[in-house]
Protein backbone atom coordinates (compact mmCIF):
# COMPACT_ATOMS: atom_id res chain seq x y z
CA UNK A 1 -22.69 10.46 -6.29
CA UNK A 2 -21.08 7.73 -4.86
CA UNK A 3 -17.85 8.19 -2.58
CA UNK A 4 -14.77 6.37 -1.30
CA UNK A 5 -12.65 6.96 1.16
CA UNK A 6 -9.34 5.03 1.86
CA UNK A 7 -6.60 5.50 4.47
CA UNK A 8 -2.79 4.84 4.83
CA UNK A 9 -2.15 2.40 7.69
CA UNK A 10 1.61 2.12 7.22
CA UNK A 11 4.34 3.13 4.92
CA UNK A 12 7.18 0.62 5.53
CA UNK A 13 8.08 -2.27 7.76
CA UNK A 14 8.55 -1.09 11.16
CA UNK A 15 6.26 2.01 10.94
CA UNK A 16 3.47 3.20 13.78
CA UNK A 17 0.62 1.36 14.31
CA UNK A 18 -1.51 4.19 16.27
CA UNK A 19 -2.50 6.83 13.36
CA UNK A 20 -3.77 3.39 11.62
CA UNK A 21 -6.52 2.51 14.16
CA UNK A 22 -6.99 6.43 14.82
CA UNK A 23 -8.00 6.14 11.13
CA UNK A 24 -10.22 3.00 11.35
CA UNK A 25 -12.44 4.70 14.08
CA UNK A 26 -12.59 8.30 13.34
CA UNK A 27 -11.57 8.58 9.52
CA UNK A 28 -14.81 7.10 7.82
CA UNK A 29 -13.10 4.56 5.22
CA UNK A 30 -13.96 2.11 3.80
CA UNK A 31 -10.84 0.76 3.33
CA UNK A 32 -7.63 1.14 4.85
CA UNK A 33 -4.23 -0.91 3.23
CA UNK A 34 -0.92 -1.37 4.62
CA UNK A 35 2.09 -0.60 3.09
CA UNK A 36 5.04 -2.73 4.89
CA UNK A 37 7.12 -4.18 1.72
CA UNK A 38 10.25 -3.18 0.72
CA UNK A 39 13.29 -5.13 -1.49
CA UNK A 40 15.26 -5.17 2.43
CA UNK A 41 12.31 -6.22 3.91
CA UNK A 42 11.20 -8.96 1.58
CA UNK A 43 14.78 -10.77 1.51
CA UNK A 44 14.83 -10.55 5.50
CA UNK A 45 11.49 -12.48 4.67
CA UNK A 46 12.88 -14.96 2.44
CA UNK A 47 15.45 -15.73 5.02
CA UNK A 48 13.19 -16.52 7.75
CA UNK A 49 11.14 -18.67 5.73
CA UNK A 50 14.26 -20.60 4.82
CA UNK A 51 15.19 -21.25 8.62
CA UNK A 52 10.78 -21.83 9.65
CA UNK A 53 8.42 -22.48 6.81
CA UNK A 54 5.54 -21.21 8.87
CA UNK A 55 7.48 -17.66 8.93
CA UNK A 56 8.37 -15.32 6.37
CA UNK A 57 5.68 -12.60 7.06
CA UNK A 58 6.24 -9.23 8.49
CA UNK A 59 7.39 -9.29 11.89
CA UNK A 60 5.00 -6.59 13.45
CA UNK A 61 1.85 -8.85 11.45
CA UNK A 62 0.43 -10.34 14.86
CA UNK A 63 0.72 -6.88 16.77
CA UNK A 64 -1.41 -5.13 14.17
CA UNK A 65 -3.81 -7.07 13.22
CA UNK A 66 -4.54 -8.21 16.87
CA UNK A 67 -5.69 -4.44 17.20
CA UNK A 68 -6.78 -3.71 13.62
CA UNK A 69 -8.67 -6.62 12.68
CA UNK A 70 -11.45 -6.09 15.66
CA UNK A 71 -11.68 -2.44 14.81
CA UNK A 72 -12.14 -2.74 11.13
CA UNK A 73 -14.59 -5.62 11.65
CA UNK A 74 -16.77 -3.02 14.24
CA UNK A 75 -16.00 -0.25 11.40
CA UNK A 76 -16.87 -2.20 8.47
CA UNK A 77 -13.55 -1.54 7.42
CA UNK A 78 -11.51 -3.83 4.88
CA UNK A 79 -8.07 -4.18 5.43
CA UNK A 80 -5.23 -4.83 2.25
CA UNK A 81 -1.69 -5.35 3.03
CA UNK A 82 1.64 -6.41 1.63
CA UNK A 83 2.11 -7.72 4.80
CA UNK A 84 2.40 -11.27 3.53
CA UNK A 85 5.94 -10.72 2.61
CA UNK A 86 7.97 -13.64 1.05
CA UNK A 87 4.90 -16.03 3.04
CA UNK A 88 1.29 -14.62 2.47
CA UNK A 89 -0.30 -17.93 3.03
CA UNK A 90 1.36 -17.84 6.31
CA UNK A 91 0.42 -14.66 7.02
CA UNK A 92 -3.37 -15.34 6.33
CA UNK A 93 -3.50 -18.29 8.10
CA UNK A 94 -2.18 -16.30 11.31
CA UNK A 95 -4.99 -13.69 10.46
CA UNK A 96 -7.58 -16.48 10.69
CA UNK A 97 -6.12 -17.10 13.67
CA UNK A 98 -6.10 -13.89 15.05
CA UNK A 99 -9.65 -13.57 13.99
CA UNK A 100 -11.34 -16.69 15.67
CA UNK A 101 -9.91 -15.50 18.97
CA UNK A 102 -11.27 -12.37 18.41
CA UNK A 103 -14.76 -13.79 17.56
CA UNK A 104 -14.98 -12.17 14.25
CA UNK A 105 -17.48 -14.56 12.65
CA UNK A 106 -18.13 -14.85 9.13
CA UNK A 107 -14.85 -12.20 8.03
CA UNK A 108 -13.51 -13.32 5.15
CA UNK A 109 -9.77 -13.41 4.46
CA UNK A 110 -7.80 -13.86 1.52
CA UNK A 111 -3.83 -13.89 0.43
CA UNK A 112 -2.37 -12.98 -2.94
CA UNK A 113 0.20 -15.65 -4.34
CA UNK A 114 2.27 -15.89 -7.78
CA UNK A 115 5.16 -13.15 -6.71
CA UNK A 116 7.97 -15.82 -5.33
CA UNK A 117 10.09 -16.86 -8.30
CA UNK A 118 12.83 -18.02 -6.68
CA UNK A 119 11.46 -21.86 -7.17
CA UNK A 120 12.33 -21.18 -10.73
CA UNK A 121 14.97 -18.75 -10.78
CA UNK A 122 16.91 -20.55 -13.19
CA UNK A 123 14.65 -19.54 -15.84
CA UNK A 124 15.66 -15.68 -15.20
CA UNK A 125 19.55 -16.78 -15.01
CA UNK A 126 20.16 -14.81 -18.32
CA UNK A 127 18.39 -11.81 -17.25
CA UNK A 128 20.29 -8.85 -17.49
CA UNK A 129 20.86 -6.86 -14.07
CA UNK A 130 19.80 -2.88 -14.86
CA UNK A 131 22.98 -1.76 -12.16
CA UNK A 132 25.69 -4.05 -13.74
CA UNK A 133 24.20 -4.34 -17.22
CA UNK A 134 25.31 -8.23 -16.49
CA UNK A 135 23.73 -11.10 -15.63
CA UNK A 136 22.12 -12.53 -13.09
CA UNK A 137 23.92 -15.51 -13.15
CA UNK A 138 27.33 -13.23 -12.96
CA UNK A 139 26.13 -11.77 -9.01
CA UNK A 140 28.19 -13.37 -6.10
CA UNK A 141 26.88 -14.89 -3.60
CA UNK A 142 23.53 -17.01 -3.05
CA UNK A 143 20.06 -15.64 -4.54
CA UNK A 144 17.50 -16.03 -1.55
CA UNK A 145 14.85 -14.11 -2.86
CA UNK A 146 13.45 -13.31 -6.10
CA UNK A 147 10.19 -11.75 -6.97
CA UNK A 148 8.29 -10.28 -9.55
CA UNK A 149 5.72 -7.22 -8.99
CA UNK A 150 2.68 -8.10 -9.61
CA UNK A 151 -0.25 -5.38 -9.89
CA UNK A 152 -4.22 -5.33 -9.11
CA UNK A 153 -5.15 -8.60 -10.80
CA UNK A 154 -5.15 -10.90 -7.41
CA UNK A 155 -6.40 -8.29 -4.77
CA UNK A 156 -9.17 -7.54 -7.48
CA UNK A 157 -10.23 -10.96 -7.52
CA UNK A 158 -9.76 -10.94 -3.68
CA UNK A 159 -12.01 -8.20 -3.25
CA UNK A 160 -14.84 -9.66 -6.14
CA UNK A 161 -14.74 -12.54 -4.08
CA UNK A 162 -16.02 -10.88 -1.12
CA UNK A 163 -12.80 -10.48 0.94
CA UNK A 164 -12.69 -8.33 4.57
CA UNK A 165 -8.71 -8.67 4.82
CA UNK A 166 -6.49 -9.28 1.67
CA UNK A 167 -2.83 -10.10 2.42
CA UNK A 168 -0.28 -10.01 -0.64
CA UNK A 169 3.53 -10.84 -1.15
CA UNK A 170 5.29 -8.12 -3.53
CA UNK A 171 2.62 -6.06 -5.70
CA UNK A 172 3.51 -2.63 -6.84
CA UNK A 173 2.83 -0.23 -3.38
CA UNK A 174 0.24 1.46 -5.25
CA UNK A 175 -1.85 -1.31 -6.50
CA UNK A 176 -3.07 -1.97 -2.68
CA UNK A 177 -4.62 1.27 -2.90
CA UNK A 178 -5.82 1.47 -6.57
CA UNK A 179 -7.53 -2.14 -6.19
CA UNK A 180 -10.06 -0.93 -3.55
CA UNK A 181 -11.35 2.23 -6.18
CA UNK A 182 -11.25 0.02 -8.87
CA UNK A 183 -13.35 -2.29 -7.34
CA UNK A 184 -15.50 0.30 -6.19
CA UNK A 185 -16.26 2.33 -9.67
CA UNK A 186 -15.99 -0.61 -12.10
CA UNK A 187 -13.24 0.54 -13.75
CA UNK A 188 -11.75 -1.29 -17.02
CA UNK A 189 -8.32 -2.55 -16.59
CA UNK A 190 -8.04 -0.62 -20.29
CA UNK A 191 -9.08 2.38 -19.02
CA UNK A 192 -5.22 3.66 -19.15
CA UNK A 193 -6.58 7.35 -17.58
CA UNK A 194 -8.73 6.01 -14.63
CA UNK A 195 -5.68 3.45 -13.49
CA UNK A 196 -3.11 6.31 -14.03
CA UNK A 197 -5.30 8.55 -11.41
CA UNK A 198 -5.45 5.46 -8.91
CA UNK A 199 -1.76 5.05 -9.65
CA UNK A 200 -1.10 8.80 -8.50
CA UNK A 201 -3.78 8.12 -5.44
CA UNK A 202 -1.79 5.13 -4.47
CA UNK A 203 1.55 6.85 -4.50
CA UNK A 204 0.12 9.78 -2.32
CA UNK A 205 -1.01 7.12 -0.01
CA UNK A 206 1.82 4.49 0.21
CA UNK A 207 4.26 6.27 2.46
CA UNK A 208 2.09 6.68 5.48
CA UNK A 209 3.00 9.57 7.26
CA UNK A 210 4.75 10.92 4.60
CA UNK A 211 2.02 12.06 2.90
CA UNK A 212 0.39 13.92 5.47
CA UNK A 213 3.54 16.25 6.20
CA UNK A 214 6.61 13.52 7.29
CA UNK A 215 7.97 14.71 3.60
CA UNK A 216 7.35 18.67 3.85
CA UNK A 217 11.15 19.60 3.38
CA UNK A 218 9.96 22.70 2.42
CA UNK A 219 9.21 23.73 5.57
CA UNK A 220 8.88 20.56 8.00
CA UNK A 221 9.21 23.35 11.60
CA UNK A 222 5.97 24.73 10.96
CA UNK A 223 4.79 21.05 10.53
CA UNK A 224 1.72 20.92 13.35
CA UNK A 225 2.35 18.00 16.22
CA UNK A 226 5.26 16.41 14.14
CA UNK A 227 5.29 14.21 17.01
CA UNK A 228 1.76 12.93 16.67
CA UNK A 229 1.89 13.00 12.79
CA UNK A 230 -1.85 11.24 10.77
CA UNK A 231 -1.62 9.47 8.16
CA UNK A 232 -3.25 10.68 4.91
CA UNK A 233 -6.72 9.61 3.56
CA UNK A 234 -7.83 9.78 -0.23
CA UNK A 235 -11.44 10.94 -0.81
CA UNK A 236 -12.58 9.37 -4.28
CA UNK A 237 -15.77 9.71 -6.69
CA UNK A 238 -16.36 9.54 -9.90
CA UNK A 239 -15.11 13.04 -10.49
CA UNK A 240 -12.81 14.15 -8.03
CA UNK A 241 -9.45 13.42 -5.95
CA UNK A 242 -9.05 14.85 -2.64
CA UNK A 243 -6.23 14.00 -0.43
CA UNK A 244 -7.26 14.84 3.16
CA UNK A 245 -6.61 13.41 6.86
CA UNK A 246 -8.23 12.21 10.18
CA UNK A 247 -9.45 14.81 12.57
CA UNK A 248 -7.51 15.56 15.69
CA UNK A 249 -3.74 14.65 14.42
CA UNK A 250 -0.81 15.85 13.55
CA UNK A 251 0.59 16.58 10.47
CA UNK A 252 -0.47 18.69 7.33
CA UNK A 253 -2.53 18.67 3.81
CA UNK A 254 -1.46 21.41 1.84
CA UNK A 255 -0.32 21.77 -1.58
CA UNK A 256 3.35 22.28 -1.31
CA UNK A 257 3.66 19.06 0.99
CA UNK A 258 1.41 16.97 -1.36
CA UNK A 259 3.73 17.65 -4.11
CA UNK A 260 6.76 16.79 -2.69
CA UNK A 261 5.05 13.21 -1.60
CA UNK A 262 3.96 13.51 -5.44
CA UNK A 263 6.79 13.87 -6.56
CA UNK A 264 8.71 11.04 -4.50
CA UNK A 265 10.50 7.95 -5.88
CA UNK A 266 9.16 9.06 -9.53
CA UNK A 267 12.53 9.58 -11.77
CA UNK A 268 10.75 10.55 -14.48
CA UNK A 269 7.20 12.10 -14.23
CA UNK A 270 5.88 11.26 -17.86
CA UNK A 271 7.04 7.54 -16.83
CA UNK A 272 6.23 6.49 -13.92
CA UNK A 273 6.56 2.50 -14.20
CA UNK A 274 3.93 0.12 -12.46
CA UNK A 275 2.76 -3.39 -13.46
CA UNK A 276 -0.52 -1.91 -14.28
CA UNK A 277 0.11 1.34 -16.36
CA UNK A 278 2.32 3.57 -16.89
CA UNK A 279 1.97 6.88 -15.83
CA UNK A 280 2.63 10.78 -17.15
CA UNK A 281 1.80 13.00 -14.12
CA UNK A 282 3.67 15.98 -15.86
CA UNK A 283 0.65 18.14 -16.57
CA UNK A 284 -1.01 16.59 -13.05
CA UNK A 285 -2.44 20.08 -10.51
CA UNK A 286 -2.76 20.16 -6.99
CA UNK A 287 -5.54 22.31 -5.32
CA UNK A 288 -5.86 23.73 -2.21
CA UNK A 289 -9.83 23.45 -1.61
CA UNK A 290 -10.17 23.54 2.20
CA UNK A 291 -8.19 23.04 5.44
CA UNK A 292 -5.57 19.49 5.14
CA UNK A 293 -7.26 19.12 2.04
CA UNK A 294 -5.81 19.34 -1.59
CA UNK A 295 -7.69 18.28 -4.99
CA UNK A 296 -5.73 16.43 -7.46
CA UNK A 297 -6.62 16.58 -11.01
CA UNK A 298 -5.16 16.99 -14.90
C-alpha cells in the first residue's frame, strides 16, 4: 500500500530552521512545507514591497532555503511554503537564484499568485468587517494589505506540473500540507471526507514544534529535551493517519499533546472553516499505537 510521509519545517515567521533539515535527512519524507504566514507577517510584507518591489517575501527566505534547498534536492525532497508572503514571484525568483549557485540542475520551482487584492480593494469597500460589524471603508487609517485565502487549487497545479519547490502568498496553513496527499492519492476535490482528514493532518502539522510537544500544557515539564524540540511528521496511506516525529529529538507524540495541537485555533470543532472544506472533527479519535506515535481516525 502506498505511503506518504510529510514533515513540518516551520510554524510561523521567525521560527527554527534546524529540526527542518534534521527532518529532510533523517525523517524519510517526501515532502516537507513551511509554514511562515501570518495576518502580522503578511502586512510587514506588504510594507516592504511598497518601499522595494523586489521585496516583500519572508525575511529568513534566503537563510533557509540556502540550506534546505541542497538537502531536499540530495533527499528527493519537495519543499511547499507560504514563504512568498505579500511577493511570491519574488520569492521564487530568489529560489532560482539560490538554486543555480547551488548547482541544482533541472529542479523545478514554482510560486502561487491570485491572493493580493489590494490592486482592487475598492471592489471589497462595502464589505462588512466581522469585529466592527462595519465597513471596510469606515477603518482609519491606510489599507496596505489585503488578501484573500486561497486553498489547494494553485499548489495542486504546482505540484501536477512537476514542481520540486512551490512558494505561495496567503493560502489557508493547512492547504500546504493537504496539497502534497492530495496529489499523492488522487483525491477528488468533492471528496468532502478525504479533504476534511487532510484538513485535520494539515492543522496537526502547521505549527511546527507545536505539534510535537511545544503545546503540551498539560504537562509541558515532563516534555523530553524541550530545548531541542522536532518537529512533527504525518505518516499517510490510503487507510491510516499517524502523526509521528524524527528520530533523535526532542519533544513528544502522545495522545494528550496531539489533542491539544488538535484542538488549537478551532472555535468550533463541527466548523472548522477553510477555503477548501469545512470541517466537523467532533467525533475525530486519537490513538496511541507506538512510541511518539498517535493514529488519527473517525
Amino acid at each position: 500500500m502506498k505511503s506518504i510521509r510529510i514533515g513540518s519545517g516551520a510554524g510561523y515567521a521567525g521560527d527554527r530552521l534546524e529540526p527542518s533539515l534534521e527532518l529532510i535527512e533523517k525523517g524519510n519524507l517526501d515532502y516537507i512545507s513551511y509554514e511562515c504566514l501570518a495576518e502580522r507577517t503578511i502586512a510587514i510584507g506588504q510594507q516592504a514591497k511598497l518601499k522595494d518591489p523586489t521585496k516583500g517575501y519572508n525575511g529568513l527566505l534566503e537563510h533557509r532555503m540556502e540550506k534546505a534547498l541542497p538537502l531536499c534536492w540530495k533527499h528527493k525532497v519537495k519543499l511547499i511554503t507560504n514563504m512568498g508572503s505579500a511577493n511570491p514571484q519574488a520569492a521564487a525568483q530568489k529560489c532560482v537564484e539560490i538554486a543555480r549557485k547551488h548547482g541544482l540542475t533541472g529542479m523545478k520551482i514554482a510560486c502561487v499568485t491570485g491572493d493580493d487584492l489590494l490592486p482592487v480593494i475598492d471592489k471589497y469597500m462595502d464589505t462588512e468587517v466581522w469585529e466592527t460589524h462595519e465597513p471596510l471603508s469606515k477603518l482609519p487609517g491606510e489599507i496596505v494589505s489585503a488578501n484573500a485565502y486561497m486553498g489547494v487549487e494553485g499548489i495542486l497545479k504546482a505540484l501536477d506540473m512537476g514542481a520540486d519547490v512551490v512558494i505561495t502568498g496567503r493560502v489557508a496553513d493547512p492547504a500546504i500540507f493537504m496539497a502534497p496527499m492530495i496529489h499523492e492519492f488522487g483525491w477528488s476535490l468533492e471528496d468532502w471526507d478525504k479533504l476534511g482528514k487532510g484538513t485535520i493532518m494539515g492543522h496537526l502539522l502547521e505549527c511546527g514544534g507545536q505539534g510535537a510537544g511545544g503545546n503540551y500544557m498539560y504537562d509541558w515539564r515532563n516534555v523530553p529535551r524541550m530545548d531541542e524540540l522536532g518537529f512533527p511528521i504525518a505518516e499517510l496511506t490510503e487507510d491510516t493517519m499517524d502523526i509521528t516525529k524524527a528520530p533523535d529529538c526532542g519533544g513528544i507524540i502522545c495522545e494528550q499533546s496531539v489533542k491539544e495541537q488538535f484542538l488549537y485555533e478551532v472555535h468550533d470543532p463541527a466548523n472548522y472553516w477553510t477555503p477548501d472544506v469545512d470541517v466537523d472533527v467532533s467525533h475525530a479519535t486519537l490513538t496511541q499505537i507506538g512510541e511518539n506515535r498517535v493514529r488519527v481516525g473517525g
